[in-house]
C-alpha atoms as a PDB file:
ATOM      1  CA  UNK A   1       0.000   0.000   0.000  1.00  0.00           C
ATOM      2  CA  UNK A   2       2.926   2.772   0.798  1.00  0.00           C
ATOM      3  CA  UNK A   3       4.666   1.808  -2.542  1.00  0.00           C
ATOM      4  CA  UNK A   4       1.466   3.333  -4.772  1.00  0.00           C
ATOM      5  CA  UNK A   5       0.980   6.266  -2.199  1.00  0.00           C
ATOM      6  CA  UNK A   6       4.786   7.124  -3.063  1.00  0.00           C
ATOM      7  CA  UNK A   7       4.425   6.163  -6.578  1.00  0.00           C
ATOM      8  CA  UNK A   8       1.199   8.308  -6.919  1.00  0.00           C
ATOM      9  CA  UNK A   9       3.236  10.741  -5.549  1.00  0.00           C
ATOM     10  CA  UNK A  10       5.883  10.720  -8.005  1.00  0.00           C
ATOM     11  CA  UNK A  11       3.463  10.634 -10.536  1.00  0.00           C
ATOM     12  CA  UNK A  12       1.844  13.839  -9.756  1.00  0.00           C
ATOM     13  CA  UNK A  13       5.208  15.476  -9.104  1.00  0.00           C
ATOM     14  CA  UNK A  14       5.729  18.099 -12.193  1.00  0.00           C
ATOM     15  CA  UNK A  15       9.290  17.587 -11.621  1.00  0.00           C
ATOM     16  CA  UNK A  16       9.417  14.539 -11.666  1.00  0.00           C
ATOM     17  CA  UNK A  17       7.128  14.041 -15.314  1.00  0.00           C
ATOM     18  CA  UNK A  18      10.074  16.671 -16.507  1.00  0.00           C
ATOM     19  CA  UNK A  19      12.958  14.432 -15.628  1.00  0.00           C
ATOM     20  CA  UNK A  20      11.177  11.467 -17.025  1.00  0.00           C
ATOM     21  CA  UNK A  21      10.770  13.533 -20.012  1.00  0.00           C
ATOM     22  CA  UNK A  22      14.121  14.072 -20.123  1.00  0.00           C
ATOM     23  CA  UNK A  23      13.836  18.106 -19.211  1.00  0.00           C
ATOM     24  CA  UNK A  24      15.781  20.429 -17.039  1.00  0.00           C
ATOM     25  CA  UNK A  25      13.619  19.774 -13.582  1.00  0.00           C
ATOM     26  CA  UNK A  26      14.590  21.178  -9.833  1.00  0.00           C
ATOM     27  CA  UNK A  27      15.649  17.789  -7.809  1.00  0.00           C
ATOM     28  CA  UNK A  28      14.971  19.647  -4.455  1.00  0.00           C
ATOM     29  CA  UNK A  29      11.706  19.360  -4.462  1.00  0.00           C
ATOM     30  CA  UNK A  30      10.471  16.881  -1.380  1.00  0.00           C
ATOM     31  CA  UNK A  31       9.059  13.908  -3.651  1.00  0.00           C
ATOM     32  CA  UNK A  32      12.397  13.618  -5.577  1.00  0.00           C
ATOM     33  CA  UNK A  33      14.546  14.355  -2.549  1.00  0.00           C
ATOM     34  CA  UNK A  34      12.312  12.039  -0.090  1.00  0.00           C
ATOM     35  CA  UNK A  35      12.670   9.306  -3.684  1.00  0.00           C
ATOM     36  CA  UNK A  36      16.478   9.524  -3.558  1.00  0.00           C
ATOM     37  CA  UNK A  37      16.651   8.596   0.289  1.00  0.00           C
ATOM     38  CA  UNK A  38      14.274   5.824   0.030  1.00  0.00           C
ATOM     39  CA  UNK A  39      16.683   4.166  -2.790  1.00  0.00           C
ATOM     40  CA  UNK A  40      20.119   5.169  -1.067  1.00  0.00           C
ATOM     41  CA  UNK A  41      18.822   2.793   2.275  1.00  0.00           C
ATOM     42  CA  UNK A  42      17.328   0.722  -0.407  1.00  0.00           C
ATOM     43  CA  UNK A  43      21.301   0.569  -2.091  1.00  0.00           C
ATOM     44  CA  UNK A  44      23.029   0.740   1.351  1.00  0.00           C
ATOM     45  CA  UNK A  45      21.348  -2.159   3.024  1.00  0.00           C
ATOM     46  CA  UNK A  46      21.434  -4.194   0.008  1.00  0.00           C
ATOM     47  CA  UNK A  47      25.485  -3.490  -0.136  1.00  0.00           C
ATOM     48  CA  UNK A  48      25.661  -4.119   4.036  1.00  0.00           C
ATOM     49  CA  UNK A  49      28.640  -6.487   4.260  1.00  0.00           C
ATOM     50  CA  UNK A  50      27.122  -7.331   7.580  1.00  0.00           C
ATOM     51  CA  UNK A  51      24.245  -9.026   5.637  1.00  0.00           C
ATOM     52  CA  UNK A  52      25.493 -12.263   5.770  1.00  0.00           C
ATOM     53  CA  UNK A  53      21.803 -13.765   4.626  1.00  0.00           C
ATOM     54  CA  UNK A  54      21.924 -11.954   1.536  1.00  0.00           C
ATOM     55  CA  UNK A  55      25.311 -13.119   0.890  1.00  0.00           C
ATOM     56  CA  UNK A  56      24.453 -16.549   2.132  1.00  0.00           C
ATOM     57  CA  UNK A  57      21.862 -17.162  -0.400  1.00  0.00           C
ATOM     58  CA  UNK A  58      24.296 -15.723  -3.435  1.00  0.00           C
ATOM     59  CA  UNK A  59      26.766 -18.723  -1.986  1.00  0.00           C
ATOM     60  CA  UNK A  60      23.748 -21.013  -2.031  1.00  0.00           C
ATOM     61  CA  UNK A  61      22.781 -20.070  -5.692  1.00  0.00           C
ATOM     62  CA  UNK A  62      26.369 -20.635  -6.658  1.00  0.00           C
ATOM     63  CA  UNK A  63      26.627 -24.168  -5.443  1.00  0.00           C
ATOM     64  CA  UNK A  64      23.452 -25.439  -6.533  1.00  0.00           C
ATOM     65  CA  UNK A  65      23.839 -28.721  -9.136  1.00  0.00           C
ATOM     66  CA  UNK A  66      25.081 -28.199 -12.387  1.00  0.00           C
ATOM     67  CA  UNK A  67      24.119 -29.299 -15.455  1.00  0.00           C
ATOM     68  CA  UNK A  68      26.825 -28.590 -17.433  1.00  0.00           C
ATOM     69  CA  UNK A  69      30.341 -29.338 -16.299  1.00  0.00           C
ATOM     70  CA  UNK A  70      31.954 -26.573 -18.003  1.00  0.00           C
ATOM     71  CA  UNK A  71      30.449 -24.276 -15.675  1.00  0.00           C
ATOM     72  CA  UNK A  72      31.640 -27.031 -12.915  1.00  0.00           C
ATOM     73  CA  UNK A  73      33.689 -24.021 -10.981  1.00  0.00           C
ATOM     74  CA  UNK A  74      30.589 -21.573 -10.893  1.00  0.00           C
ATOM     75  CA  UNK A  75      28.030 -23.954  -9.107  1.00  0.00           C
ATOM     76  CA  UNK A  76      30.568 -24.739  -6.420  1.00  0.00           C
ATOM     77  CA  UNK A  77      32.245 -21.472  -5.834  1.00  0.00           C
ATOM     78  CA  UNK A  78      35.636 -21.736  -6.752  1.00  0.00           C
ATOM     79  CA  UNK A  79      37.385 -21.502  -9.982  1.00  0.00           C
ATOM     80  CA  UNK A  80      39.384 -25.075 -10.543  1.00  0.00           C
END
């Protein structure tokens, strides 16, 4: 429900139909500056290092069963 308040938001935002566009818009405006906080926590916690489940499940992907054993090194996680 908050995501299409914010994206209603956005979308009634005249600066933000003129960067869309492509046009010279002001990006101080509290919809685009409220937009680019949202996605820098959105970036920083999906960067975390801490995060070891996120990281945890990339390992997991790796090592799941090839079918193809010229791509052997990539489902176990190390380059042989």
């Amino acid at each position: 429900m908050a995501q299409s308040n914010v994206k209603q938001q956005l979308l009634h935002s005249v600066e933000w139909t003129k960067a869309q566009r492509g046009e010279a818009y002001d990006g101080n405006v509290p919809e685009l500056v409220a937009a680019r906080q949202r996605y820098m926590r959105a970036c920083d916690a999906l960067n975390d290092p801490r995060d070891y489940s996120w990281r945890n499940q990339v390992e997991l992907w790796r090592r799941e069963p090839c079918q193809d054993n010229s791509q052997d090194h990539y489902c176990h996680g190390r380059d042989e």
